[in-house]
Protein backbone atom coordinates (compact mmCIF):
# COMPACT_ATOMS: atom_id res chain seq x y z
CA UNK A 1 0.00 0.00 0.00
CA UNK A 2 2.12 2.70 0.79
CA UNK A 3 6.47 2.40 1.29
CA UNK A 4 8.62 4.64 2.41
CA UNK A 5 12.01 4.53 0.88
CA UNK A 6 15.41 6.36 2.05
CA UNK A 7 13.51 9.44 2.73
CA UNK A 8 14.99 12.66 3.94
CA UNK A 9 13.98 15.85 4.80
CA UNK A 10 15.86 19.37 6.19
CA UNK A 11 13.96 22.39 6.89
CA UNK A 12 15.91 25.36 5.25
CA UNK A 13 18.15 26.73 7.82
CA UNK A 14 18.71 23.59 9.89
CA UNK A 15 22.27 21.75 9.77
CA UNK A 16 20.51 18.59 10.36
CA UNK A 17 17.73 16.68 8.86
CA UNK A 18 14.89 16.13 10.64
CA UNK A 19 14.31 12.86 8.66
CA UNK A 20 16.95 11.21 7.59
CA UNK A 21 17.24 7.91 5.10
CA UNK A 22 13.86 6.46 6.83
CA UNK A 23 11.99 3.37 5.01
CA UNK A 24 9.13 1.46 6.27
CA UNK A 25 6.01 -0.20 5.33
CA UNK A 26 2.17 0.18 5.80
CA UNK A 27 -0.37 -1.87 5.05
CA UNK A 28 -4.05 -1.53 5.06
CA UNK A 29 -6.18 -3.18 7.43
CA UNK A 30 -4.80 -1.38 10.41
CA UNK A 31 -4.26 1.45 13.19
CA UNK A 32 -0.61 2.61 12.99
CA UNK A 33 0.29 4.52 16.29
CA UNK A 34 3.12 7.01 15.50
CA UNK A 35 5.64 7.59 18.61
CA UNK A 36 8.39 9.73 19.05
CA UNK A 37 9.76 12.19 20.68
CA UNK A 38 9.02 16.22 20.66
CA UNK A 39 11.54 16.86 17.22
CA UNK A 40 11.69 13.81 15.56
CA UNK A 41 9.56 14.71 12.79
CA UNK A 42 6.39 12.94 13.23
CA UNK A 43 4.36 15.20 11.62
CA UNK A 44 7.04 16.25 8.96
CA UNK A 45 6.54 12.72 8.47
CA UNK A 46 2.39 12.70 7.68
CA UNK A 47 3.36 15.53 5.49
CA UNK A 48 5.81 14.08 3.59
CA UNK A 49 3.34 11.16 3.39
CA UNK A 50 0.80 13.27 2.21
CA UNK A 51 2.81 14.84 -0.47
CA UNK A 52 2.50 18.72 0.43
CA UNK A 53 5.99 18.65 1.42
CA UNK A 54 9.30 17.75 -1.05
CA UNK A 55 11.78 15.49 0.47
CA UNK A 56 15.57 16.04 -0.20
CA UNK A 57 15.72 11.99 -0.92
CA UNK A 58 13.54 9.32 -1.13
CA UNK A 59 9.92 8.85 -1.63
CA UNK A 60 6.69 7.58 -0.82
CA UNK A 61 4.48 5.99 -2.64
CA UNK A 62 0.63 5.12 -2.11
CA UNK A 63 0.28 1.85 -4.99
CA UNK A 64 3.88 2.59 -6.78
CA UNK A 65 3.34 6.45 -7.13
CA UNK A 66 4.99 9.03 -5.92
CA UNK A 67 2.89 10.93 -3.65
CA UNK A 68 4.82 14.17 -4.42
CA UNK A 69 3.13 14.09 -7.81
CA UNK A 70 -0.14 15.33 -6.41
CA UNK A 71 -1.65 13.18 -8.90
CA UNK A 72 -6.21 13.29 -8.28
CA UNK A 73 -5.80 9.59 -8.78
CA UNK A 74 -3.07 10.02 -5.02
CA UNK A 75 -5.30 12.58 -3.80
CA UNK A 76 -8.61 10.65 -3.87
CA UNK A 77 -6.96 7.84 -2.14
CA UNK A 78 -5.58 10.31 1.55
CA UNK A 79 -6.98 12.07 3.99
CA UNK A 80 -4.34 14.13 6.60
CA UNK A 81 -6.06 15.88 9.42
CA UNK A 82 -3.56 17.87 10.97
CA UNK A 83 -2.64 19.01 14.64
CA UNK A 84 -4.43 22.21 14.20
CA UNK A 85 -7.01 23.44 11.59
CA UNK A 86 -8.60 26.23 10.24
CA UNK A 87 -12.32 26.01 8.94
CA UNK A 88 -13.78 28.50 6.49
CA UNK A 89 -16.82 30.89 7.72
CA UNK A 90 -19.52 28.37 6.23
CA UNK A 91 -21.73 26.43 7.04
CA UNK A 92 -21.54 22.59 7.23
CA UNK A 93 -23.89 21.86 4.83
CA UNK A 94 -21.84 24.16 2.25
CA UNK A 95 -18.08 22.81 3.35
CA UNK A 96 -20.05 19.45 2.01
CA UNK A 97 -21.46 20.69 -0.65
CA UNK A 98 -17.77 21.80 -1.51
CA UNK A 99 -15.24 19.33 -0.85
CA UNK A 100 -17.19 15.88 -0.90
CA UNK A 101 -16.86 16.02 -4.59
CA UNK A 102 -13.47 15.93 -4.22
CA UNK A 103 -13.67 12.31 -2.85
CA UNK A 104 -15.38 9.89 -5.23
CA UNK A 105 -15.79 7.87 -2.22
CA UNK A 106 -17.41 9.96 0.19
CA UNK A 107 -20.77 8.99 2.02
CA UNK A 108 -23.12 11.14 3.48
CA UNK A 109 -24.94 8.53 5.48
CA UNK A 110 -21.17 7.62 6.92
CA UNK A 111 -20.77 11.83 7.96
CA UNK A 112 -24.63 11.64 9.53
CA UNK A 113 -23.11 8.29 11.38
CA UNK A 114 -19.34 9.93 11.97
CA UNK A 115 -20.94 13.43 13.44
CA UNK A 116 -23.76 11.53 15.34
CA UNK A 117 -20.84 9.65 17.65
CA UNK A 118 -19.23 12.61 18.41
CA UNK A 119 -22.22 14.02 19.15
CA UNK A 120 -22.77 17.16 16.73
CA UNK A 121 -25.81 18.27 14.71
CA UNK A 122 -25.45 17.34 11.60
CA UNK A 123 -27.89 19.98 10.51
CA UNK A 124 -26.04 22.80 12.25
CA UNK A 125 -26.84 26.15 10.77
CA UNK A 126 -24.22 28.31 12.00
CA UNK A 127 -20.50 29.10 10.46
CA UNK A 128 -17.67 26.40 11.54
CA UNK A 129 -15.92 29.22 12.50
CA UNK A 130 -17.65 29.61 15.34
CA UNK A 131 -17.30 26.34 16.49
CA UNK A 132 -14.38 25.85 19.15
CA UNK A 133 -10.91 23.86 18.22
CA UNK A 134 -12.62 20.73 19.83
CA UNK A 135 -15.52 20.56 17.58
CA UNK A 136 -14.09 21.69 15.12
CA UNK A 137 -11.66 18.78 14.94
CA UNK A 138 -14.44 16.75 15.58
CA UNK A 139 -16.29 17.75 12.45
CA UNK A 140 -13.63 17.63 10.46
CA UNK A 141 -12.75 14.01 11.45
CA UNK A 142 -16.43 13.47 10.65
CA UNK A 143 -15.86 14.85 6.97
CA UNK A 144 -11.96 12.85 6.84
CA UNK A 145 -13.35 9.49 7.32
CA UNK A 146 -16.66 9.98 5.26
CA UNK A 147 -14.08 10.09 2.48
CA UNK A 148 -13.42 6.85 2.83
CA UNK A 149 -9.89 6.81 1.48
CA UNK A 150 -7.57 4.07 1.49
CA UNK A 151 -4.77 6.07 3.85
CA UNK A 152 -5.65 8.52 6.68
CA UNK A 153 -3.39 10.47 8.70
CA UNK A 154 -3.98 11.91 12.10
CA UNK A 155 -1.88 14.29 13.75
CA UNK A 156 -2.81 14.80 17.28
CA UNK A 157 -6.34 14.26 16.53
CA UNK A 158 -7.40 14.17 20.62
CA UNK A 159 -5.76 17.18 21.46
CA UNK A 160 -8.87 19.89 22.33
CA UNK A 161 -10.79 16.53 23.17
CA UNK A 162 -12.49 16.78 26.64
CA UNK A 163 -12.92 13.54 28.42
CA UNK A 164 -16.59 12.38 26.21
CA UNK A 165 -14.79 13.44 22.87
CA UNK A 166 -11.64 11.31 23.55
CA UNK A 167 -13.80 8.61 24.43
CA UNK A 168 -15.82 8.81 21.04
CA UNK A 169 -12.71 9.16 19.04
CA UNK A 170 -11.99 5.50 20.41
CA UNK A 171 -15.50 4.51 19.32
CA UNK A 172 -15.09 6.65 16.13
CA UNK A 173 -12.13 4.83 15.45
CA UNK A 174 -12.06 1.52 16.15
CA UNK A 175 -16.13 1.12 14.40
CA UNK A 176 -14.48 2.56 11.18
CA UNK A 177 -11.74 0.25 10.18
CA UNK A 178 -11.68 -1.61 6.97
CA UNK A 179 -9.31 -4.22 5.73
CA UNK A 180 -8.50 -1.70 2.93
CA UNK A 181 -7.68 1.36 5.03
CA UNK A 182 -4.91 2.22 7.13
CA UNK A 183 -4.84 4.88 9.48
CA UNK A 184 -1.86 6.04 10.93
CA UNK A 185 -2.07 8.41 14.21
CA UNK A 186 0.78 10.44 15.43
CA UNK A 187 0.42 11.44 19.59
CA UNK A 188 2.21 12.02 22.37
CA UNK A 189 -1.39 11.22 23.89
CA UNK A 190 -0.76 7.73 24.17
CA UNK A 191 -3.26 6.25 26.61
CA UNK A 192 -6.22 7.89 24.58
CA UNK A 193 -5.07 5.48 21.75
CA UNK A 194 -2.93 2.99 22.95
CA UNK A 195 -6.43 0.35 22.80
CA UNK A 196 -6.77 0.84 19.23
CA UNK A 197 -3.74 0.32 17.39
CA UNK A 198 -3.02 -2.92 15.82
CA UNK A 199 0.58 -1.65 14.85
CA UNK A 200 3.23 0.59 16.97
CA UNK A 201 5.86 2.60 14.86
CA UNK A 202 8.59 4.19 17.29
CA UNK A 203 10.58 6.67 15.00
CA UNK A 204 14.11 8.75 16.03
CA UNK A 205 15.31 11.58 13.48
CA UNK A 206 18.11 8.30 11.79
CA UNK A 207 16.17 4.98 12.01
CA UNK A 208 12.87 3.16 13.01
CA UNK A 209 13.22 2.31 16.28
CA UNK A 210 10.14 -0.22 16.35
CA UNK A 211 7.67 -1.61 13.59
CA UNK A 212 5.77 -4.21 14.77
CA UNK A 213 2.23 -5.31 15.38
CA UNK A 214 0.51 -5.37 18.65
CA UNK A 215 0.67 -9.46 18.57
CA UNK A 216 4.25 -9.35 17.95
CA UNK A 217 4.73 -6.80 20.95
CA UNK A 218 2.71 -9.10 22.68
CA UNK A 219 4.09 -12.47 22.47
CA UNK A 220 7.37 -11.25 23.07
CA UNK A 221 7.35 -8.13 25.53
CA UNK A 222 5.60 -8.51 28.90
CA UNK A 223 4.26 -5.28 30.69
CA UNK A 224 3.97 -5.75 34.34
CA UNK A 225 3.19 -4.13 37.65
CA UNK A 226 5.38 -5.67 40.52
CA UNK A 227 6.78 -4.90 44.10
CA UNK A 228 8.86 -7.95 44.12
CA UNK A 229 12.48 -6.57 43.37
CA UNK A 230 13.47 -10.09 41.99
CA UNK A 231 11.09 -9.61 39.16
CA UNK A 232 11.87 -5.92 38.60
CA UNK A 233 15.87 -6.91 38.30
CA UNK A 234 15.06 -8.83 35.65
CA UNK A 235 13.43 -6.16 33.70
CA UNK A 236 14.36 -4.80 30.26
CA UNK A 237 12.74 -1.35 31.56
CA UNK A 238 11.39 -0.58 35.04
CA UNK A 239 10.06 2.70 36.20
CA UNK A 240 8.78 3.43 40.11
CA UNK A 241 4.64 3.53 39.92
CA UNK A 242 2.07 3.92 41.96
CA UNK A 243 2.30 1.18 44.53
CA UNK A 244 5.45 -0.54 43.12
CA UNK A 245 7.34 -0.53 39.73
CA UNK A 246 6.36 -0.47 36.23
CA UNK A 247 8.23 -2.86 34.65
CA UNK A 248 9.07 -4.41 30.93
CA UNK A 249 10.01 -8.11 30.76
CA UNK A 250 11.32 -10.54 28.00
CA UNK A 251 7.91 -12.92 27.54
CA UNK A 252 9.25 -16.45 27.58
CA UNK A 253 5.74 -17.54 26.73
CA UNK A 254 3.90 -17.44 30.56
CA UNK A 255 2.74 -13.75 30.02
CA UNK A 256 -0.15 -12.48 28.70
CA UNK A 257 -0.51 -8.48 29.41
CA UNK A 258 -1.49 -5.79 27.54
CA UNK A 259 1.04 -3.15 26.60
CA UNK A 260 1.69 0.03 28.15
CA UNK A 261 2.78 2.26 25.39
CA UNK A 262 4.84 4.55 27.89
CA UNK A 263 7.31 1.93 29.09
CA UNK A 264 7.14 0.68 25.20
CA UNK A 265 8.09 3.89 23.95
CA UNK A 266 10.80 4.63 27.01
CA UNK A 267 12.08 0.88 26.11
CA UNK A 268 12.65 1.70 22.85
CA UNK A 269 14.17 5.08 22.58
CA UNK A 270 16.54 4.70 25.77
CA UNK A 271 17.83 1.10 24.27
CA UNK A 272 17.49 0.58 20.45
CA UNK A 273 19.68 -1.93 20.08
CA UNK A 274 17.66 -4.11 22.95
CA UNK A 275 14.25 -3.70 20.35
CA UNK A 276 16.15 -3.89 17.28
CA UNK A 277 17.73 -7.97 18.94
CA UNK A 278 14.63 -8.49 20.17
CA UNK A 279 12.41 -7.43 16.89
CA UNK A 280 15.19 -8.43 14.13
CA UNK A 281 13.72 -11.73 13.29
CA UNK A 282 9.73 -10.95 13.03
C-alpha cells in the first residue's frame, strides 16, 4: 500500500535533517500509532506522506506512485487531518457541498453516522468558524473518514478533546476500520489510543526504532506491575509507579498483558539496540 524509501527531509536553515534515510512499510487493514519524541519529525513525516511537502531523498508511494506528484488519482486515495485546523466561515452543509466532490468515495450517510458519535448536529446552521478547536476537529474528522480513502493520517487528533470526545474518538475509530484502510495516528497522547492500534511505529530523526504489530509486541514483551524486586531486576525497563514498579520483561511464553505504550516507547528510545535484537527476526 504505501512504502517509504530512504527518505529525507531538512527544513531550510537547519544543519541537520529532521528525517533522515527512513523506510518502512504500511499496510491496510490497520491502526498505525506514531511515537516519538518532541523533534523527531512525526508530523514532517504525515506531510511528507501526504505529499504537500518535497523530500531532499527518497519517496513515498501510495500503490507505486509518488505521492509528491499530487496526482487526483493520489489525492482521492488520503486524507491528513492535521494538529491544528482552520475552517472556512460556512456552514456545514456548504463545506459538504464543496469538498465531498473531491472524494469519489465519500458517504453522506457515513458523515450523519461519523458526526452523530461525536455528538454534533449534523444539521447545524451556524459558520464552523464559530465552532471551538474541539468541535471543530471533531467535524472535520467526521468529513476525513466519510471520504473513505484508502490512507488517513492523524496528527494529534485528541488534542482539544475533553474527556466524552476522547472517548468517542476511540469509538469513532475503532467502528471505522476496513481491511483496505490504514490509518496512521501520530500522539504524544498515548493512553487515549494505545487500545486501538493494531501496529506501533517508534521513530528517532536516523532509524525506526520499532515496527511491529501489537501481537508481535505481545508475544514477546511482557508489561507488568510488581513490588517484588526479583522480578523488577530482571526487567528490560522498570520505572517506580504507583504502589510498586512499572516494569518491561522478556515474555518467555507465561505472560499475557497488555502493553503500556509509555514503558514501550521509554524501552525503545533509551535502548534501540535491545528492540532492534529483540524485533530483528519478526
Amino acid at each position: 500500500m504505501l512504502d517509504i524509501k530512504n527518505l529525507t527531509f531538512r527544513y531550510p536553515g537547519r544543519n541537520q535533517a529532521t528525517i533522515n534515510d527512513l523506510s518502512l512499510h504500511i499496510a491496510p487493514g490497520g491502526v498505525y500509532g506514531l511515537l516519538g519524541r518532541n523533534g523527531v519529525g512525526k508530523s514532517t513525516l504525515l506531510y511528507l506522506i501526504s505529499g504537500l511537502l518535497t523530500p531532499d531523498r527518497g519517496c513515498a508511494t501510495l500503490y507505486g506512485t509518488d505521492t509528491r506528484k499530487r496526482l487526483p488519482e493520489t489525492l482521492q486515495s488520503i486524507m491528513i487531518v492535521p494538529e491544528e485546523l482552520t475552517l472556512p466561515p460556512i456552514t456545514l452543509k456548504r463545506f459538504v457541498a464543496i469538498n465531498a466532490p473531491l472524494y469519489p468515495r465519500f458517504s453522506h450517510d457515513d458523515m450523519k453516522r461519523h458526526l452523530t458519535t461525536f455528538e454534533i448536529d449534523p444539521e447545524m446552521p451556524y459558520n464552523l468558524t464559530s465552532l471551538s478547536m474541539g468541535q471543530r476537529k471533531k467535524v472535520y474528522m467526521s468529513f476525513a473518514l466519510a471520504c473513505n480513502t484508502p490512507l488517513v493520517l492523524m496528527d494529534e487528533p485528541t488534542n482539544g478533546l475533553d474527556i466524552p470526545g476522547k472517548m468517542a474518538f476511540r469509538r469513532f475509530v475503532a467502528t471505522n476500520m476496513t481491511d483496505e484502510r490504514a490509518i496512521i495516528i501520530s500522539t504524544h497522547q498515548v493512553r487515549d489510543i494505545e487500545t486501538l492500534l493494531d501496529h506501533v511505529l517508534i521513530i528517532s530523526p536516523e532509524r525506526v526504532l520499532l515496527n511491529a504489530s501489537t501481537a508481535a509486541i505481545s508475544s514477546r514483551l511482557a508489561f507488568v506491575h510488581t513490588t517484588d524486586p526479583e522480578v523488577a531486576s530482571r526487567a528490560l525497563y522498570a520505572q517506580p509507579a504507583i504502589g510498586g514498579i512499572s516494569a518491561v520483561l522478556p515474555n518467555d511464553g507465561s505472560y499475557d498483558t497488555e502493553i503500556n505504550l509509555e514503558s514501550l516507547f521509554e524501552l525503545a528510545t533509551q535502548q534501540p539496540d535491545t528492540i532492534n535484537r529483540i524485533f530483528s527476526q519478526q
